[in-house]
PDB file of N, CA and C in Angstrom:
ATOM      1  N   UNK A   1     116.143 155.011  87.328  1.00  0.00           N
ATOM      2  CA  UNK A   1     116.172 153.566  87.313  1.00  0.00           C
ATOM      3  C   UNK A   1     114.761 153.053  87.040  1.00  0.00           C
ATOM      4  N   UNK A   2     114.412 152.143  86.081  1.00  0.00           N
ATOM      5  CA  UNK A   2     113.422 151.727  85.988  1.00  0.00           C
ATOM      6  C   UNK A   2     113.131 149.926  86.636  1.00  0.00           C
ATOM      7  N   UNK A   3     112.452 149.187  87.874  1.00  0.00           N
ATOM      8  CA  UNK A   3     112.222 148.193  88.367  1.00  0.00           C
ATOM      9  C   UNK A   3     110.977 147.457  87.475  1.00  0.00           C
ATOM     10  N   UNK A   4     111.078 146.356  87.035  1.00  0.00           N
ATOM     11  CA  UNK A   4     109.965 145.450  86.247  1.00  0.00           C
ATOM     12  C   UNK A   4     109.845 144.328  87.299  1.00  0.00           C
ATOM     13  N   UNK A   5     108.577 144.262  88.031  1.00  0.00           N
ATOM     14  CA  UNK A   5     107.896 143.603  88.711  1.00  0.00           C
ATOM     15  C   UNK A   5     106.803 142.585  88.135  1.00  0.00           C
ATOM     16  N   UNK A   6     107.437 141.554  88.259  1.00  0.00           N
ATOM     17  CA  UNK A   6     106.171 140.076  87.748  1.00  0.00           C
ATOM     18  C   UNK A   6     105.495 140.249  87.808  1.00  0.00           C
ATOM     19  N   UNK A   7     104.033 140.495  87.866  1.00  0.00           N
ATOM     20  CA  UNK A   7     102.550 140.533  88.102  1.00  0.00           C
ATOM     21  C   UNK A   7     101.926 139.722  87.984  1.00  0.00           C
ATOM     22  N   UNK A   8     101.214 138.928  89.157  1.00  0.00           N
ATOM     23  CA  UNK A   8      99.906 138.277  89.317  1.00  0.00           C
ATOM     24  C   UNK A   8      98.982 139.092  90.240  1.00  0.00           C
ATOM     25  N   UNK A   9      97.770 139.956  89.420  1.00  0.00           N
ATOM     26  CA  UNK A   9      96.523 140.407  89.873  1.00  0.00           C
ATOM     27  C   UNK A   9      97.680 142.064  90.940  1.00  0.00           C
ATOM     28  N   UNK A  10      97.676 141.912  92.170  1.00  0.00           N
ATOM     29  CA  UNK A  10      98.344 143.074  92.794  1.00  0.00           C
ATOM     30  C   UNK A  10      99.714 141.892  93.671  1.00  0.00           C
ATOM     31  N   UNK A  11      99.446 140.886  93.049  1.00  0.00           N
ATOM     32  CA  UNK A  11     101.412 140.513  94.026  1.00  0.00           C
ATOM     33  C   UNK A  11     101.990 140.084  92.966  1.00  0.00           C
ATOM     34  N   UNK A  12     103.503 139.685  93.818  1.00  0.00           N
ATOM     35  CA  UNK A  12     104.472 139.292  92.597  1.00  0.00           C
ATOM     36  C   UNK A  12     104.270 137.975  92.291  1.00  0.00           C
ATOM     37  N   UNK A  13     104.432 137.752  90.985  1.00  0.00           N
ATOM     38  CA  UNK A  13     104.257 136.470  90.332  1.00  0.00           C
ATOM     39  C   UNK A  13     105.039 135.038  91.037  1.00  0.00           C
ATOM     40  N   UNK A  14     104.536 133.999  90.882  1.00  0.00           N
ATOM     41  CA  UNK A  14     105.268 133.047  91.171  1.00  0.00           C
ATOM     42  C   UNK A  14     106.036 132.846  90.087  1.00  0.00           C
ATOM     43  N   UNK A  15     105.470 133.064  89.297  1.00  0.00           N
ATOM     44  CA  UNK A  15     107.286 132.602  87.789  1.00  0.00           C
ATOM     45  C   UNK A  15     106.663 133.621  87.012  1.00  0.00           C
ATOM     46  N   UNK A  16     107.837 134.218  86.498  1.00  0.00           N
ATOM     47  CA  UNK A  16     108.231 135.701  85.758  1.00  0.00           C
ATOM     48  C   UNK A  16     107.467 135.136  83.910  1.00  0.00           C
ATOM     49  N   UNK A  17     108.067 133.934  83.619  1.00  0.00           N
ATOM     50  CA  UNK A  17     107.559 134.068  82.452  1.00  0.00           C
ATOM     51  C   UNK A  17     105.884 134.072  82.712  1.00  0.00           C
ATOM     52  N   UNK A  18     104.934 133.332  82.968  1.00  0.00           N
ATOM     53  CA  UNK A  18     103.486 132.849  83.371  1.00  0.00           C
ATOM     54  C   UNK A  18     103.240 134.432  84.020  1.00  0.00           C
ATOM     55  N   UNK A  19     103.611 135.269  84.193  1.00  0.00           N
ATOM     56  CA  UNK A  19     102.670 136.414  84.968  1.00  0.00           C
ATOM     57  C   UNK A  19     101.909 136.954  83.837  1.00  0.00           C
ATOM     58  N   UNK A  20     100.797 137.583  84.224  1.00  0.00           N
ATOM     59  CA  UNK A  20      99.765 138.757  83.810  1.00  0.00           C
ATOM     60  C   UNK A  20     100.457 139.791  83.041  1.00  0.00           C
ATOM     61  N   UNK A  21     101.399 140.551  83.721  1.00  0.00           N
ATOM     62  CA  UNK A  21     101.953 141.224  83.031  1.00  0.00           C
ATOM     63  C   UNK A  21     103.448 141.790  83.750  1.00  0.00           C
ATOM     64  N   UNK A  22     103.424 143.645  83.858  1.00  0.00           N
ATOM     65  CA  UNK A  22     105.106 144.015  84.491  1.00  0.00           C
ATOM     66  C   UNK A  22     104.750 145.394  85.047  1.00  0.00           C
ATOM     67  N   UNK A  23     104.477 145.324  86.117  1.00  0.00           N
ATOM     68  CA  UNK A  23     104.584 146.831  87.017  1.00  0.00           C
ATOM     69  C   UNK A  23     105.587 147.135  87.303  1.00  0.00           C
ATOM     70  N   UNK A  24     105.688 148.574  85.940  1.00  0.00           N
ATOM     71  CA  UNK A  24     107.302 148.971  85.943  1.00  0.00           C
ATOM     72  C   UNK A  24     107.349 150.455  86.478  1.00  0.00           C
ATOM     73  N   UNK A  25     108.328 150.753  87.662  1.00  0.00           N
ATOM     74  CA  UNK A  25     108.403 151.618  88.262  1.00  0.00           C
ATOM     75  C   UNK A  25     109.434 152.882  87.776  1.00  0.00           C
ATOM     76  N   UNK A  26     109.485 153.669  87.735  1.00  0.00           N
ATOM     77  CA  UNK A  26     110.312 155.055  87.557  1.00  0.00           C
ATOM     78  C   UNK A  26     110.835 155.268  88.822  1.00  0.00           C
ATOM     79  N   UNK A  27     111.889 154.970  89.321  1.00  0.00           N
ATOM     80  CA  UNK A  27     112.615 155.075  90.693  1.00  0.00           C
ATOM     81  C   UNK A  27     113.748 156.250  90.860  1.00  0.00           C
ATOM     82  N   UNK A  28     113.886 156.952  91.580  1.00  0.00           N
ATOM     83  CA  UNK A  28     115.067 158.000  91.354  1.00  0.00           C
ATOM     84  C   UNK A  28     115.438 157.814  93.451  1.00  0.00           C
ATOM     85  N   UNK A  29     116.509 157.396  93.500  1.00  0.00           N
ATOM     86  CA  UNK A  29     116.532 157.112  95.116  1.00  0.00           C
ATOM     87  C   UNK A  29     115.516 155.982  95.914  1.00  0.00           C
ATOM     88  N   UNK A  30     114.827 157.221  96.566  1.00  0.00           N
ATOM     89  CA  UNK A  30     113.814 155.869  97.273  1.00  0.00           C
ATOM     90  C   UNK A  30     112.578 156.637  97.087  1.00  0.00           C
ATOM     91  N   UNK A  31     112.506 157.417  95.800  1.00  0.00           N
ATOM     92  CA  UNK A  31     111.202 157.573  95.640  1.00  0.00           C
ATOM     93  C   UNK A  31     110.453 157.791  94.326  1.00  0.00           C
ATOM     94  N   UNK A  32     109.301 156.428  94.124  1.00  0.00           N
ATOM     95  CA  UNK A  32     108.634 156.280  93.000  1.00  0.00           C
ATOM     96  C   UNK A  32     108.074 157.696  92.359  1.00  0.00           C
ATOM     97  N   UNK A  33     108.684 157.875  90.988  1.00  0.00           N
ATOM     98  CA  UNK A  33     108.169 158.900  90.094  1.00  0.00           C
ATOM     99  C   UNK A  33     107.310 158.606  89.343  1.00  0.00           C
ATOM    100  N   UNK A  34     106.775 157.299  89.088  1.00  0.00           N
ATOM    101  CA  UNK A  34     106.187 157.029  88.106  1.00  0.00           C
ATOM    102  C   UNK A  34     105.932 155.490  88.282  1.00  0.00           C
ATOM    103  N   UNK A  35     104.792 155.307  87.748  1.00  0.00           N
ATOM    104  CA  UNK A  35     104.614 153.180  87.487  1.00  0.00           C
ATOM    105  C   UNK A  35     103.349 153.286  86.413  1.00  0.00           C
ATOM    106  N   UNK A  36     103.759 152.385  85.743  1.00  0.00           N
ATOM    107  CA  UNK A  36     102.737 151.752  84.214  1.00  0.00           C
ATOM    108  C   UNK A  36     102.689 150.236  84.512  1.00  0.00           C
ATOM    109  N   UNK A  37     101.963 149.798  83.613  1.00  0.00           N
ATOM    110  CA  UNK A  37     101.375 148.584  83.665  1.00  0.00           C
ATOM    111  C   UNK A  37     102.065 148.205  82.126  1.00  0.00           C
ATOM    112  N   UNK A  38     102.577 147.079  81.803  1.00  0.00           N
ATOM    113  CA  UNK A  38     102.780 146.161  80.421  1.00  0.00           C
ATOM    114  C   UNK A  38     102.372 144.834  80.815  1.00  0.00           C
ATOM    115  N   UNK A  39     101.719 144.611  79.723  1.00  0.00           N
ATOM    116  CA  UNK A  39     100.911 142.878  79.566  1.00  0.00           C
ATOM    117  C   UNK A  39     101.920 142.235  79.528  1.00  0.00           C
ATOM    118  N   UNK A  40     102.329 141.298  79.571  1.00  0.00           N
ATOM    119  CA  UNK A  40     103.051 139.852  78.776  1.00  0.00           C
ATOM    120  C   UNK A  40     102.683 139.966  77.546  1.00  0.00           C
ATOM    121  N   UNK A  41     103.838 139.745  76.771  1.00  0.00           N
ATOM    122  CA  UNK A  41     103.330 139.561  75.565  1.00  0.00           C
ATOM    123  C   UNK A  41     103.482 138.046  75.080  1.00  0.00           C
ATOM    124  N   UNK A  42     103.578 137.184  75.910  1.00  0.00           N
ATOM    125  CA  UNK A  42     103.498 135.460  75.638  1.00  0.00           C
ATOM    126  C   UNK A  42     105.075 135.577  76.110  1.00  0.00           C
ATOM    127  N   UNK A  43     104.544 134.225  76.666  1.00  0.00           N
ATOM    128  CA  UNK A  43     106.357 133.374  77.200  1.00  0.00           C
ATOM    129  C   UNK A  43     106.975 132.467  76.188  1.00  0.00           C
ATOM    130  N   UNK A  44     108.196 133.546  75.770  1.00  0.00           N
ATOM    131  CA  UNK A  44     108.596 132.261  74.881  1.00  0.00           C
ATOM    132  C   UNK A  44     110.057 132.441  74.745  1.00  0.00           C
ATOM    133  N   UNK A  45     110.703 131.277  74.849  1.00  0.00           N
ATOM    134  CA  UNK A  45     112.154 131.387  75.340  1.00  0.00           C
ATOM    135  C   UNK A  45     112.755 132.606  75.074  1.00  0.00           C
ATOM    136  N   UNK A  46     113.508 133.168  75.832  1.00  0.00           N
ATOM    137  CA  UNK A  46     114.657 134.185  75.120  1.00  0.00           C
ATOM    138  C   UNK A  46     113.680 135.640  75.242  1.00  0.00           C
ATOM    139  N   UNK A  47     112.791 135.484  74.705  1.00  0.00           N
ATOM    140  CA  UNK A  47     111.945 136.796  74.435  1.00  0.00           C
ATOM    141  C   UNK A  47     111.740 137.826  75.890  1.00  0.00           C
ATOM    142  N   UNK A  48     111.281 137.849  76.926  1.00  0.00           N
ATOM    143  CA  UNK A  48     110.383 138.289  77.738  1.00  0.00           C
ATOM    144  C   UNK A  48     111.929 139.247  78.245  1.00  0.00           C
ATOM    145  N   UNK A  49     113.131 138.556  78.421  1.00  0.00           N
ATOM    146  CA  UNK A  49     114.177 139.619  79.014  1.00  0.00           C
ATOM    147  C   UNK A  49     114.971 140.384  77.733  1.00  0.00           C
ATOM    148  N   UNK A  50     115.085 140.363  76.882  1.00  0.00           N
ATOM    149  CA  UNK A  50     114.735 141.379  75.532  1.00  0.00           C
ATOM    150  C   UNK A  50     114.196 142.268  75.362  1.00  0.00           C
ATOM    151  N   UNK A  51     112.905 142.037  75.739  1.00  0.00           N
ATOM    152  CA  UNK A  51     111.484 143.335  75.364  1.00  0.00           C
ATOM    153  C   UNK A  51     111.510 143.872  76.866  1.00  0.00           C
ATOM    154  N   UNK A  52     112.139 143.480  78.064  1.00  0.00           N
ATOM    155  CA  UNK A  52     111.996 144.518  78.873  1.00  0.00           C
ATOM    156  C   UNK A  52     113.440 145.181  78.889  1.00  0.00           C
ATOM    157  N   UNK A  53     114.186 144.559  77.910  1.00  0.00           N
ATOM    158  CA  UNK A  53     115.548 145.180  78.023  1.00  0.00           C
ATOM    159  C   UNK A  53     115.685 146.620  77.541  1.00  0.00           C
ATOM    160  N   UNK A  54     114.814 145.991  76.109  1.00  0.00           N
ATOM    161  CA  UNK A  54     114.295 147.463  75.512  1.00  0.00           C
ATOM    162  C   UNK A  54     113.611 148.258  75.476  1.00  0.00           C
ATOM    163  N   UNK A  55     112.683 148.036  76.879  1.00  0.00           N
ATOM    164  CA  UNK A  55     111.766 148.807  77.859  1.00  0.00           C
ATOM    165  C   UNK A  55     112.686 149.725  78.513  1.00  0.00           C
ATOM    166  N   UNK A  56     114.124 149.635  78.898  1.00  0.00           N
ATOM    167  CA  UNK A  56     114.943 150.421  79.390  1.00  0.00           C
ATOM    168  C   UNK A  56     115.294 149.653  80.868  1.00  0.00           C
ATOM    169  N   UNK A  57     114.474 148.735  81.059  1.00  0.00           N
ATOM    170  CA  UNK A  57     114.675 148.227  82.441  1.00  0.00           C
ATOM    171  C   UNK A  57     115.927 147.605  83.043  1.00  0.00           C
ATOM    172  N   UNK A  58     116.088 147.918  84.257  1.00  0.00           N
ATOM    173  CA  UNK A  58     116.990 147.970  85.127  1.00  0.00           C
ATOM    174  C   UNK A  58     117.378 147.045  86.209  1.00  0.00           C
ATOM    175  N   UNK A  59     116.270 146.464  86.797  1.00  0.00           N
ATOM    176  CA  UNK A  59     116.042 145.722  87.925  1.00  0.00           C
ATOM    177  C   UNK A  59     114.832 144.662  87.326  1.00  0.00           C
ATOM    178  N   UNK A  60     114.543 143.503  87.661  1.00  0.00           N
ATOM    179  CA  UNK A  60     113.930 142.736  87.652  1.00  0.00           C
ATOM    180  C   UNK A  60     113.183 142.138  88.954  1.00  0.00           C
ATOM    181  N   UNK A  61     112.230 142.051  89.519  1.00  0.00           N
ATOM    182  CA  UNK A  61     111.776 141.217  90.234  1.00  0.00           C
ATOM    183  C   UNK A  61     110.472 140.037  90.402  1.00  0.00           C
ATOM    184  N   UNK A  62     110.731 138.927  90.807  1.00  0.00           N
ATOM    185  CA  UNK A  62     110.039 138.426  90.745  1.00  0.00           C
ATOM    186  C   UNK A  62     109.855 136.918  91.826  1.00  0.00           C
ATOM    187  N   UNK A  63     108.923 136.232  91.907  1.00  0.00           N
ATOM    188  CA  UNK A  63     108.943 135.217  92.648  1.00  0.00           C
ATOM    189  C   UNK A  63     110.105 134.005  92.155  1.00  0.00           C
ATOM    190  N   UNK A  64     109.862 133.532  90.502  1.00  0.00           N
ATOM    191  CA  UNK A  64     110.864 132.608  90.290  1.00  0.00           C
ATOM    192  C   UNK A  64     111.103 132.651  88.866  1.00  0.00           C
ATOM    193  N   UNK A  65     112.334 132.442  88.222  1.00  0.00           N
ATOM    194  CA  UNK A  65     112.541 132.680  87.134  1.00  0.00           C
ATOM    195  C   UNK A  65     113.293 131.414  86.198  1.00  0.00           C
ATOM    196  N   UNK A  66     113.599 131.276  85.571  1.00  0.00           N
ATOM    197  CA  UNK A  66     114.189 130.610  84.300  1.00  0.00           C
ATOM    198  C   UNK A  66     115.501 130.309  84.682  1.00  0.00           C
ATOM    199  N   UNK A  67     116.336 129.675  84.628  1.00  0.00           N
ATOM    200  CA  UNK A  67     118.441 130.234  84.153  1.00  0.00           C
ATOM    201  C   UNK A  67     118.109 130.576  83.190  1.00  0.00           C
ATOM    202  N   UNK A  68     118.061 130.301  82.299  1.00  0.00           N
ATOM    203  CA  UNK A  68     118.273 130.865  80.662  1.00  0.00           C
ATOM    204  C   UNK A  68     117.860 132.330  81.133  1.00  0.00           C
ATOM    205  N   UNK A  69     116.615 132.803  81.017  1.00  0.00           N
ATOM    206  CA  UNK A  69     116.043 134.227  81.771  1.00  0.00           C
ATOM    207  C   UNK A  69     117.407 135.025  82.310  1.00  0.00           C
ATOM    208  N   UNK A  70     117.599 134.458  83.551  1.00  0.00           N
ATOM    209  CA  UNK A  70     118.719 135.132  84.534  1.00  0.00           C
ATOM    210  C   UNK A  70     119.925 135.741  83.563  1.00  0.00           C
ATOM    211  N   UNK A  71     120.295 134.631  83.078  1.00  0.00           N
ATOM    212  CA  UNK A  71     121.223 134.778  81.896  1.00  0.00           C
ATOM    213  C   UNK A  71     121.497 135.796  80.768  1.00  0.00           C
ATOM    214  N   UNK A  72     120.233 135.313  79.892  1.00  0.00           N
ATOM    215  CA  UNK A  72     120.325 136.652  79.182  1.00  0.00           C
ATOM    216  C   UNK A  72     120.043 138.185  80.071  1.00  0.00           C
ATOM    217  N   UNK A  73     119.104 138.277  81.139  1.00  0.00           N
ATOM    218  CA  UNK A  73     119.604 139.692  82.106  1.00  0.00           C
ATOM    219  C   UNK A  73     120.878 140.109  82.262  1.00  0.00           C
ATOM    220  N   UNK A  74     121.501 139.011  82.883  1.00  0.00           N
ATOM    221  CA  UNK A  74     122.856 139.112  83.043  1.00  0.00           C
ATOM    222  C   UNK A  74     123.322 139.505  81.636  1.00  0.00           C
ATOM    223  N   UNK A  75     123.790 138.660  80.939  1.00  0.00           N
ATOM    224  CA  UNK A  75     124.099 139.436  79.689  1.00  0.00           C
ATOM    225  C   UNK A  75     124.124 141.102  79.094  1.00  0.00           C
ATOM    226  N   UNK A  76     122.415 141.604  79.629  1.00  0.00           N
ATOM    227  CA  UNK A  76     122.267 143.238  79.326  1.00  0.00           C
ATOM    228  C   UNK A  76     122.390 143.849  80.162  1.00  0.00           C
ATOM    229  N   UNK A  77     123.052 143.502  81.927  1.00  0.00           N
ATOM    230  CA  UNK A  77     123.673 144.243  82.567  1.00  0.00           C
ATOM    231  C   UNK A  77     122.208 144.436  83.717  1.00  0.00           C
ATOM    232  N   UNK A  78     121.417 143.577  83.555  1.00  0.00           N
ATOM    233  CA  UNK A  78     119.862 143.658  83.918  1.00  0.00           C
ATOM    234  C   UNK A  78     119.865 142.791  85.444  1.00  0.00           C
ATOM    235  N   UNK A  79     119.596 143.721  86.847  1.00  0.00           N
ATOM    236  CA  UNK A  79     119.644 143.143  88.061  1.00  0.00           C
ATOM    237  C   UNK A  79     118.687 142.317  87.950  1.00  0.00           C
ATOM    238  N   UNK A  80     118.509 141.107  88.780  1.00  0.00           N
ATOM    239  CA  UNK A  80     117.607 139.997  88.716  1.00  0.00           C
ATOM    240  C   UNK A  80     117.526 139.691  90.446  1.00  0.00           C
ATOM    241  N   UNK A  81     116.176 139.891  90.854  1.00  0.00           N
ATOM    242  CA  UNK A  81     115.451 139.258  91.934  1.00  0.00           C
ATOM    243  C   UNK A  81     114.630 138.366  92.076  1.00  0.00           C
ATOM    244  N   UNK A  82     115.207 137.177  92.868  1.00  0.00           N
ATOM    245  CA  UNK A  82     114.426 136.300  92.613  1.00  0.00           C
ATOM    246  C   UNK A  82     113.805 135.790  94.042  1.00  0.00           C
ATOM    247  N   UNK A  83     112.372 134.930  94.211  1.00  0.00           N
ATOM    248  CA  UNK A  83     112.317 134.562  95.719  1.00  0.00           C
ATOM    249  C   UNK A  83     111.279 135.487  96.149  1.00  0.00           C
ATOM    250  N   UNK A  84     110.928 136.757  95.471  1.00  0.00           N
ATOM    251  CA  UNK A  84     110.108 138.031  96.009  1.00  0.00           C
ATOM    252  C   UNK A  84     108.792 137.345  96.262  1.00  0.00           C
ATOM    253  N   UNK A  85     108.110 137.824  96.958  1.00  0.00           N
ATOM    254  CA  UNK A  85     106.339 137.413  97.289  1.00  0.00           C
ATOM    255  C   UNK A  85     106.237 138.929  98.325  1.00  0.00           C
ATOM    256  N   UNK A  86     104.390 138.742  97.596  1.00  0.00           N
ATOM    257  CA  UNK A  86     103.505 139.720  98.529  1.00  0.00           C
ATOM    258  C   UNK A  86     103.015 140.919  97.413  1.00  0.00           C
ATOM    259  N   UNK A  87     102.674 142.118  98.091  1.00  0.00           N
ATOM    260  CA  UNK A  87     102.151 142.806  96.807  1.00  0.00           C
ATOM    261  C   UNK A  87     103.069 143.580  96.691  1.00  0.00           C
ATOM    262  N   UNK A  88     103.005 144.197  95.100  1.00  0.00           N
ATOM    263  CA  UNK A  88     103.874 144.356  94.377  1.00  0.00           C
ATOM    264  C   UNK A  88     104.345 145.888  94.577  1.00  0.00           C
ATOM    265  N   UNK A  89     103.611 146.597  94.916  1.00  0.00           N
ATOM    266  CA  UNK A  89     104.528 148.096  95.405  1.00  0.00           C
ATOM    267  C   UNK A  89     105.166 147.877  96.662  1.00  0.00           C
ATOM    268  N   UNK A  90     104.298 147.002  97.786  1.00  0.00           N
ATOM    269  CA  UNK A  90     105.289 146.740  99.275  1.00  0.00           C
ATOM    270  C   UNK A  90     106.778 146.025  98.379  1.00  0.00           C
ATOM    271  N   UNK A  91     106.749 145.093  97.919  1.00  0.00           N
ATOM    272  CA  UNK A  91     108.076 144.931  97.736  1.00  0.00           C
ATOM    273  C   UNK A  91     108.820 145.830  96.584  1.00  0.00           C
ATOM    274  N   UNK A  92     108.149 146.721  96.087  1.00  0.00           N
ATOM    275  CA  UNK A  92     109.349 147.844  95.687  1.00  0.00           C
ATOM    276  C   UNK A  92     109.625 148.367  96.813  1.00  0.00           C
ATOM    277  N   UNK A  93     108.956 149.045  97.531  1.00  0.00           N
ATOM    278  CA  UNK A  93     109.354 150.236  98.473  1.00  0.00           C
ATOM    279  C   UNK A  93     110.438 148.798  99.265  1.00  0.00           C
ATOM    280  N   UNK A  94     110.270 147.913  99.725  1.00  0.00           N
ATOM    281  CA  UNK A  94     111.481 147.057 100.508  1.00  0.00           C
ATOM    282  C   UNK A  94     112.550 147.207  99.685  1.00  0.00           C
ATOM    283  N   UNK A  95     112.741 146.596  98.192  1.00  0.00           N
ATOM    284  CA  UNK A  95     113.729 146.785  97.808  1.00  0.00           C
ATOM    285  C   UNK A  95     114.337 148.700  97.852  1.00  0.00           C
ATOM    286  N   UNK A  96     113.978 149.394  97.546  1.00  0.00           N
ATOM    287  CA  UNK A  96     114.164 150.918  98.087  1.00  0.00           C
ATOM    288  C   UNK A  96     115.018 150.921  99.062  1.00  0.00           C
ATOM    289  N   UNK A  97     114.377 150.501 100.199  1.00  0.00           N
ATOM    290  CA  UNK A  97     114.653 150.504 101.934  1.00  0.00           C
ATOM    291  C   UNK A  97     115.967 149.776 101.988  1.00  0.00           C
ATOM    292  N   UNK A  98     116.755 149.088 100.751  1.00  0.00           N
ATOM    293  CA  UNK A  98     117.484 148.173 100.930  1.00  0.00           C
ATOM    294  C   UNK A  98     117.176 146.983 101.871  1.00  0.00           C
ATOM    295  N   UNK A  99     116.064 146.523 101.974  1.00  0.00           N
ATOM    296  CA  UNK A  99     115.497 145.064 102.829  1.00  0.00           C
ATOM    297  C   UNK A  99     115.241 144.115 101.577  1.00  0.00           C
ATOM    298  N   UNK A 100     115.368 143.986 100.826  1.00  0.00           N
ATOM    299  CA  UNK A 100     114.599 143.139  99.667  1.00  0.00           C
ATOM    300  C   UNK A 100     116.334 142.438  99.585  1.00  0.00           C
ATOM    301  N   UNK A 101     116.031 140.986  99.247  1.00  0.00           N
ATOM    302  CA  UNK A 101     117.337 140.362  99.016  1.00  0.00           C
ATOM    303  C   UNK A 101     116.979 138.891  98.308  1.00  0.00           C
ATOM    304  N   UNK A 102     117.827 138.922  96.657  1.00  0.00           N
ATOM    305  CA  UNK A 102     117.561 137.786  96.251  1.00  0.00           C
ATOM    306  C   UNK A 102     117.496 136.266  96.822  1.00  0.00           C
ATOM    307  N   UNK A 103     116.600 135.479  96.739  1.00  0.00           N
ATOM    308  CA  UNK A 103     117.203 134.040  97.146  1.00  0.00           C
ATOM    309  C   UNK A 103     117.587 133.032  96.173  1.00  0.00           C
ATOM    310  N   UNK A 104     117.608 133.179  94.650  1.00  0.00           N
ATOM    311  CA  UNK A 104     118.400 132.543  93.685  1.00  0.00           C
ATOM    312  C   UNK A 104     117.227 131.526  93.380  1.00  0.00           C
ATOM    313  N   UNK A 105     116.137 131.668  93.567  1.00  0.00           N
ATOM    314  CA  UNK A 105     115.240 130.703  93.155  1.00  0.00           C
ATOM    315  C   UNK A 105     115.065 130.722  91.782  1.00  0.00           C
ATOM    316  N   UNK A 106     115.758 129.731  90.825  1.00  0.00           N
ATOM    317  CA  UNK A 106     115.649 129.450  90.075  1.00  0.00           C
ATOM    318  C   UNK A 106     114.358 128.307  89.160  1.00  0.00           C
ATOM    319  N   UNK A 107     113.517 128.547  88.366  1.00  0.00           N
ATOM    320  CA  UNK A 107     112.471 127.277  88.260  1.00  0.00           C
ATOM    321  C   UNK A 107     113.483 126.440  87.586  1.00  0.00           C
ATOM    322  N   UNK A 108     113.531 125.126  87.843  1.00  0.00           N
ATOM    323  CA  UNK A 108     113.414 124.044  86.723  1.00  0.00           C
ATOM    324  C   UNK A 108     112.703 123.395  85.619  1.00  0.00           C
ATOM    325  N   UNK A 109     111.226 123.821  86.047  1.00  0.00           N
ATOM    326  CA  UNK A 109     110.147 123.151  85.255  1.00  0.00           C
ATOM    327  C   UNK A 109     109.660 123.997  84.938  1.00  0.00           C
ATOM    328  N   UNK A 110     108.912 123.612  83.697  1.00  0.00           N
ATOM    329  CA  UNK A 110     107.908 125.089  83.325  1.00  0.00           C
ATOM    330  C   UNK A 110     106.507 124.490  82.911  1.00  0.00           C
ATOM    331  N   UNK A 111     105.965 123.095  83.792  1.00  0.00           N
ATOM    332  CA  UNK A 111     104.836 123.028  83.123  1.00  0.00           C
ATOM    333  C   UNK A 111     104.128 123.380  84.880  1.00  0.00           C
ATOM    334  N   UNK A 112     104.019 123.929  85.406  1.00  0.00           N
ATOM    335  CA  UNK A 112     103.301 124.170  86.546  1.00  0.00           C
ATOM    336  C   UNK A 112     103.593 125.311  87.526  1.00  0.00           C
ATOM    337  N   UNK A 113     103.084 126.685  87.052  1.00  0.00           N
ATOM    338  CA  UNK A 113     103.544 127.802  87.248  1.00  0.00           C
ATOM    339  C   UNK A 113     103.807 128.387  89.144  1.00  0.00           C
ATOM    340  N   UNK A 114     103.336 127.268  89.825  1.00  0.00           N
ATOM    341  CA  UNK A 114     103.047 127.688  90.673  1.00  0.00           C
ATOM    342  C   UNK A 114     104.462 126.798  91.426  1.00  0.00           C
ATOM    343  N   UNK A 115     104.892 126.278  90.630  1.00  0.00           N
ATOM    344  CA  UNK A 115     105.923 125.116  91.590  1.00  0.00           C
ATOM    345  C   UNK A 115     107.855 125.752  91.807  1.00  0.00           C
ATOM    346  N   UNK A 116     107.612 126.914  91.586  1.00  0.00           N
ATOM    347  CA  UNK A 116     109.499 127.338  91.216  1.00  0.00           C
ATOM    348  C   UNK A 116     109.428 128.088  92.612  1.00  0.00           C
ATOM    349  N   UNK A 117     108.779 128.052  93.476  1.00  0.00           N
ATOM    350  CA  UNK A 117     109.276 128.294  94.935  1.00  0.00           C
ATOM    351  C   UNK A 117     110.278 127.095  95.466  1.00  0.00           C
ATOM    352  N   UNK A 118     109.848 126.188  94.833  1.00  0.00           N
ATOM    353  CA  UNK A 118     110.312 125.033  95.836  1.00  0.00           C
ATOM    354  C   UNK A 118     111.819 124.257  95.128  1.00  0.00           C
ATOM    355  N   UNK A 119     112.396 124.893  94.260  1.00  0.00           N
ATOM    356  CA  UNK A 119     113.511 124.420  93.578  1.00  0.00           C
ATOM    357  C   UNK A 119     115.050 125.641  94.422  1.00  0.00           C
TER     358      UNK A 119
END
């Protein structure tokens, strides 16, 4: 299973499109085989759940995301976490542990990256 984690600096992003980049994990059970780093390659509609689709990815997590986003995941069969905070391997190993649990935080806005907690 491969997990793509939002990235801001070492925690999870507040909105999935606006992160740094995607700390993507190699998961087999509950234990990491592997993690790489991918940049963002720019936010731009439609694009960002595509190119990790065809990264092979599996799971998604992040602080807050798009509908449209959610959507097309959904579409490629692609789990979506939303609501996550803190740093970014503690909340893999939670999700692992089965403790990690979406809260559907969806953004509405996209001119202020820091504001899709609160929708």
């Amino acid at each position: 299973m491969k997990i793509a984690v939002a990235k801001e600096g070492h925690n999870v992003s507040d909105h999935f499109g606006h992160c740094d980049g995607f700390q993507i994990y190699e998961v087999d059970g509950r234990e990491i085989k592997g993690s790489s780093f991918v940049s963002n390659p720019g936010h731009k509609p439609g694009f960002l759940p595509n190119y990790l689709n065809d990264l092979g990815v599996n799971l998604v997590i992040s602080g807050g995301m798009g509908g449209g986003a959610i959507a097309i995941f959904e579409e490629h069969g692609i789990k979506v976490i939303t609501g996550a905070s803190g740093e970014v391997e503690d909340v893999v190993q939670r999700y692992m542990n089965g403790e990690l649990r979406s809260t559907g935080s969806i953004c509405h806005e996209h001119k202020h990256a820091g504001e899709c907690g609160e929708y």
